[in-house]
C-alpha atoms as a PDB file:
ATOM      1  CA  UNK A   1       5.742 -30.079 -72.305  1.00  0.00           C
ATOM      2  CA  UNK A   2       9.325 -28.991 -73.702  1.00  0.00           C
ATOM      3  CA  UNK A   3       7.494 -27.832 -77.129  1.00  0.00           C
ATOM      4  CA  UNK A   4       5.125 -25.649 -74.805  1.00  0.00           C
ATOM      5  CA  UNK A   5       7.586 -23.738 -73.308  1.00  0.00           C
ATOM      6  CA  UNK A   6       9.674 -23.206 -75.707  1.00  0.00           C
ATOM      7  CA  UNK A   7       6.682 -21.563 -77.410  1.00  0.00           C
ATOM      8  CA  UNK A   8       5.926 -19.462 -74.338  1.00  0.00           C
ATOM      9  CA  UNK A   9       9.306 -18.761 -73.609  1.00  0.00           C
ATOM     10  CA  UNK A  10       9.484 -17.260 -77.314  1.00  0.00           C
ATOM     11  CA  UNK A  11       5.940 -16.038 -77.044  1.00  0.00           C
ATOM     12  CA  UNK A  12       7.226 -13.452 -74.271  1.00  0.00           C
ATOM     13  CA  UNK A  13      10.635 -12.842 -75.664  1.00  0.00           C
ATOM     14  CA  UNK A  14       8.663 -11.755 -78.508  1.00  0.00           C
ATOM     15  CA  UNK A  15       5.636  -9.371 -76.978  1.00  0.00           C
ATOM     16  CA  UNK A  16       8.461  -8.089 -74.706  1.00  0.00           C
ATOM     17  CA  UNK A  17      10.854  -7.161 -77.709  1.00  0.00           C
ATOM     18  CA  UNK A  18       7.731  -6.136 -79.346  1.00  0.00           C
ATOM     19  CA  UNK A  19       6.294  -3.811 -77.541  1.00  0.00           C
ATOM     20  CA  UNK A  20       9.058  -2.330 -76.269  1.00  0.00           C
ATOM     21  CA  UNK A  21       9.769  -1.358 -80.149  1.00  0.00           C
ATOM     22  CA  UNK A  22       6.669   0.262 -81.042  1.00  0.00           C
ATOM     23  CA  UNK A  23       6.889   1.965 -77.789  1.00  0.00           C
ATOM     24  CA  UNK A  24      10.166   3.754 -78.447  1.00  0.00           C
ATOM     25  CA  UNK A  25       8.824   4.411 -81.978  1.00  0.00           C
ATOM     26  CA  UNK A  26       5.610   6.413 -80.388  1.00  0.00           C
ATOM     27  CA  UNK A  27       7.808   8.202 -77.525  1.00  0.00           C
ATOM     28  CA  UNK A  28      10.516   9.299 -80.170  1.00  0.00           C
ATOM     29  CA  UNK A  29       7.575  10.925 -82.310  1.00  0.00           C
ATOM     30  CA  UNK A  30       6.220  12.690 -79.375  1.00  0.00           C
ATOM     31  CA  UNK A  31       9.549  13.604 -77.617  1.00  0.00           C
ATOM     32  CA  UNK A  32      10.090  17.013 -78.620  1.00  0.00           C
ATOM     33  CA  UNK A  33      13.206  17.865 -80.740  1.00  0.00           C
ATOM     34  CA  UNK A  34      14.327  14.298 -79.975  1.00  0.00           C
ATOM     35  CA  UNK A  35      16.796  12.620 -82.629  1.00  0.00           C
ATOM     36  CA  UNK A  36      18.287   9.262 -82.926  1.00  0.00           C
ATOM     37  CA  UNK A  37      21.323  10.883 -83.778  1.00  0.00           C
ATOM     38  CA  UNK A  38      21.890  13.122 -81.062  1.00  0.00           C
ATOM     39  CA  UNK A  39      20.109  11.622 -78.251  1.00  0.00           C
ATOM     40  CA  UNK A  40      20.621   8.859 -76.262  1.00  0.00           C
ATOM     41  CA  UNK A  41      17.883   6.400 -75.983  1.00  0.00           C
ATOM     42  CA  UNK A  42      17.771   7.345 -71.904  1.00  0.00           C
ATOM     43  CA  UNK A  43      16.372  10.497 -72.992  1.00  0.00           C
ATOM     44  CA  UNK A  44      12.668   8.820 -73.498  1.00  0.00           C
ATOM     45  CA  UNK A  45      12.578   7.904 -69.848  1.00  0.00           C
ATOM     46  CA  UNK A  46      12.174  11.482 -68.981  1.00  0.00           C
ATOM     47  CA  UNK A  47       9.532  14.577 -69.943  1.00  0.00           C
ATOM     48  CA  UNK A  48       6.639  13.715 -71.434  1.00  0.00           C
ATOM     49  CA  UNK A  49       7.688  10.588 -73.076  1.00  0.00           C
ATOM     50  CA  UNK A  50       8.779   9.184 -69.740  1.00  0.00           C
ATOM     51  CA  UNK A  51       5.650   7.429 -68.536  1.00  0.00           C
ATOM     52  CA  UNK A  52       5.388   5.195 -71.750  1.00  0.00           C
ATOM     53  CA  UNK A  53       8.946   4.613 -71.958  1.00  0.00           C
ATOM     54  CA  UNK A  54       9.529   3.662 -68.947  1.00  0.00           C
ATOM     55  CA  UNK A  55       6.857   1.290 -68.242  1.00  0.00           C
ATOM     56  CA  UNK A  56       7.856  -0.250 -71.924  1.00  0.00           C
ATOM     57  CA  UNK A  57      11.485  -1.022 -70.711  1.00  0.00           C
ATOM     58  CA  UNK A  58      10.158  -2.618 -67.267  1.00  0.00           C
ATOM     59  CA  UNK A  59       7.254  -4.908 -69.392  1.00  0.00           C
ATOM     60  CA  UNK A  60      10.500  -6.045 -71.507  1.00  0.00           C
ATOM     61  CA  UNK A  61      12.150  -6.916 -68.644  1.00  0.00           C
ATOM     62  CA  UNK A  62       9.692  -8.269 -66.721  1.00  0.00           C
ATOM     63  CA  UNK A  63       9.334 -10.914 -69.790  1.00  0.00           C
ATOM     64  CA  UNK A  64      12.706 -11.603 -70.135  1.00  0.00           C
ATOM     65  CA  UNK A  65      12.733 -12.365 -66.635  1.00  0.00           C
ATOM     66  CA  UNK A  66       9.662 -14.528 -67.078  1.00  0.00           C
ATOM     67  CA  UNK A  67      10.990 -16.602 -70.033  1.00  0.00           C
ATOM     68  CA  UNK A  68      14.342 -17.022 -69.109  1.00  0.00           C
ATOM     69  CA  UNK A  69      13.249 -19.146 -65.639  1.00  0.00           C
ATOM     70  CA  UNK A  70      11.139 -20.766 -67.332  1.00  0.00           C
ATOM     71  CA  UNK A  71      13.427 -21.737 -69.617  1.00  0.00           C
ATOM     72  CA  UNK A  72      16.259 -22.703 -66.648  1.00  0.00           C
ATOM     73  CA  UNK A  73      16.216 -26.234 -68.071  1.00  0.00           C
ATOM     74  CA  UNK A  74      16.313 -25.540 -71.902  1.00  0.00           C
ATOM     75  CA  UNK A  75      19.204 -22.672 -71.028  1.00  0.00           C
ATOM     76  CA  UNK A  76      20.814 -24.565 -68.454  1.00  0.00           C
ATOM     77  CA  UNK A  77      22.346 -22.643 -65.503  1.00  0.00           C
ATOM     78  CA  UNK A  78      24.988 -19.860 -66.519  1.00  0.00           C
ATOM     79  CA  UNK A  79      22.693 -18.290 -69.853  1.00  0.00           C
ATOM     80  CA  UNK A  80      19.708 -18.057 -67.621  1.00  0.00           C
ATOM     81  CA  UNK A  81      21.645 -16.390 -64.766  1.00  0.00           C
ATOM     82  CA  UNK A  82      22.965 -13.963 -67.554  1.00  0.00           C
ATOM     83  CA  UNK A  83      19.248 -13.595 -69.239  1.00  0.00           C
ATOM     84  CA  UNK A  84      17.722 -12.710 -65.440  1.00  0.00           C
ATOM     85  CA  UNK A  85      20.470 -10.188 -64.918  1.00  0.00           C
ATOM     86  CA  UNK A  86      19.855  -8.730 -68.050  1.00  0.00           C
ATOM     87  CA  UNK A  87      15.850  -8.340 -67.990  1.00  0.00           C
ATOM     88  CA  UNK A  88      16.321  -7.432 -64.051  1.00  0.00           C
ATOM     89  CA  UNK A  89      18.469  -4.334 -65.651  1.00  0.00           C
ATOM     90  CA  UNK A  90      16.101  -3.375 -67.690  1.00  0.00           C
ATOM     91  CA  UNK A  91      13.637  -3.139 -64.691  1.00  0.00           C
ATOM     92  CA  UNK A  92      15.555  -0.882 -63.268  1.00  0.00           C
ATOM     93  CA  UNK A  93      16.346   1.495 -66.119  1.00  0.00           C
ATOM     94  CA  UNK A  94      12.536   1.683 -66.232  1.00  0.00           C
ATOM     95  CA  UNK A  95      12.289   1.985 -62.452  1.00  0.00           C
ATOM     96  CA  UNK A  96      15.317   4.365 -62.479  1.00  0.00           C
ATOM     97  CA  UNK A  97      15.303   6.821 -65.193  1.00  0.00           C
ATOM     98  CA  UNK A  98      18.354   8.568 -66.533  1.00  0.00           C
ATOM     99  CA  UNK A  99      17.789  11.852 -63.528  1.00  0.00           C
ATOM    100  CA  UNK A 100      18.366   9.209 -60.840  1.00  0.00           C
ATOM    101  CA  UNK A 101      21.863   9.472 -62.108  1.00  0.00           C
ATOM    102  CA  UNK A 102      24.249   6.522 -60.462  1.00  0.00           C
ATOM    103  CA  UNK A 103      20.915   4.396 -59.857  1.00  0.00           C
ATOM    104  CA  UNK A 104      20.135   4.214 -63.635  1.00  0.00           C
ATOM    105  CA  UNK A 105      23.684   4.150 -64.886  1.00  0.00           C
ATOM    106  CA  UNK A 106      24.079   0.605 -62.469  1.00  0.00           C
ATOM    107  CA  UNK A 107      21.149  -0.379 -64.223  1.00  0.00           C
ATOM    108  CA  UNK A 108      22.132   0.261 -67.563  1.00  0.00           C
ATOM    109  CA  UNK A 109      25.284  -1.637 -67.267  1.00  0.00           C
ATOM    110  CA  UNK A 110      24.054  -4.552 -65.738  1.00  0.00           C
ATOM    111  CA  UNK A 111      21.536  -4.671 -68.776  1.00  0.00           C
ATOM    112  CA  UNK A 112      23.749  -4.139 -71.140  1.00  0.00           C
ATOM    113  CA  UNK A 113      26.421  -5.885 -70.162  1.00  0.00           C
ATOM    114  CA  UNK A 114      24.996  -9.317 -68.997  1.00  0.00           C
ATOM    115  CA  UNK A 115      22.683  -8.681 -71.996  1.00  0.00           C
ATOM    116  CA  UNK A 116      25.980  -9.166 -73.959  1.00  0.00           C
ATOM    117  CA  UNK A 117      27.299 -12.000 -71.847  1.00  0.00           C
ATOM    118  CA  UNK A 118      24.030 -13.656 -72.727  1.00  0.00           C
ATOM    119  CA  UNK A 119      23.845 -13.505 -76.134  1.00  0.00           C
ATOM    120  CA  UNK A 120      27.748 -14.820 -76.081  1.00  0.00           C
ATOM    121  CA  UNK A 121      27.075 -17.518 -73.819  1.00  0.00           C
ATOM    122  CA  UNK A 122      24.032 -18.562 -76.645  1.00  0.00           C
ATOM    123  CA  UNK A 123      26.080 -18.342 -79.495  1.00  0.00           C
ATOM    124  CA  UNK A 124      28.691 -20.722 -77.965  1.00  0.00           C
ATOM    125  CA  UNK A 125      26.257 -23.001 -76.459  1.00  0.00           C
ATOM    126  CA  UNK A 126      24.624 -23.418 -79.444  1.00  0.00           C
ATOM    127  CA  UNK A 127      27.830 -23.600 -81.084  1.00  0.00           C
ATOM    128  CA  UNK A 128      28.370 -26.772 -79.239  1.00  0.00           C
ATOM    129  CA  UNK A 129      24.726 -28.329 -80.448  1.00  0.00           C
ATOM    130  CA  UNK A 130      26.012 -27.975 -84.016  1.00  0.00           C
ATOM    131  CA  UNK A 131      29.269 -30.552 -84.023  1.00  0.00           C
END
């Protein structure tokens, strides 16, 4: 049962990531004037691209959401928290494009930063597998 969800745990991680990828691709080719050097990736969310960008960014986080409770045992307690909080910001940044102003800014930073927190709580988890 483990092996199972570990492979649909990864499964979603993986379409999530996934699509979210090829959909920023498509919106940056069809966002006019937009460049990766100049504009922030917020800017997809609105104009024409904002319909596929922002329903991208909620699918990601709606799987990361997914995966990481079904994954409360293999996580344990505190990553999971961190992974929910992260895919649940990324919800909102799709629910709350960059012209809600505060709204999406709260968003973004609970994405980003308990996206961080998450990937530093699996490094030193894992960390602790390896001795």
């Amino acid at each position: 049962m483990v092996a199972a969800n570990q492979l649909l745990i990864g499964s979603l991680f993986f379409v999530g990531a996934a699509q979210f990828v090829l959909a920023m691709i498509i919106a940056e080719a069809r966002y006019p004037g937009y460049s990766i050097a100049n504009n922030a990736i917020s800017d997809l969310g609105v104009g024409r691209t904002a319909r596929l960008f922002n329903a991208s960014v909620m699918v990601f986080g709606a799987a990361i959401v997914c995966g990481a409770l079904i994954g409360t045992g293999l996580f344990g307690p505190v990553p999971t928290l961190f992974i929910v909080l992260a895919g649940a910001g990324a919800v909102g940044v799709g629910i709350f494009p960059e012209t809600t102003g505060r709204r999406h800014l709260r968003c973004a930073l609970v994405a980003f930063l308990f996206g961080g927190l998450s990937a530093i709580a699996a490094v030193f988890f894992l960390s602790l597998l390896t001795y």
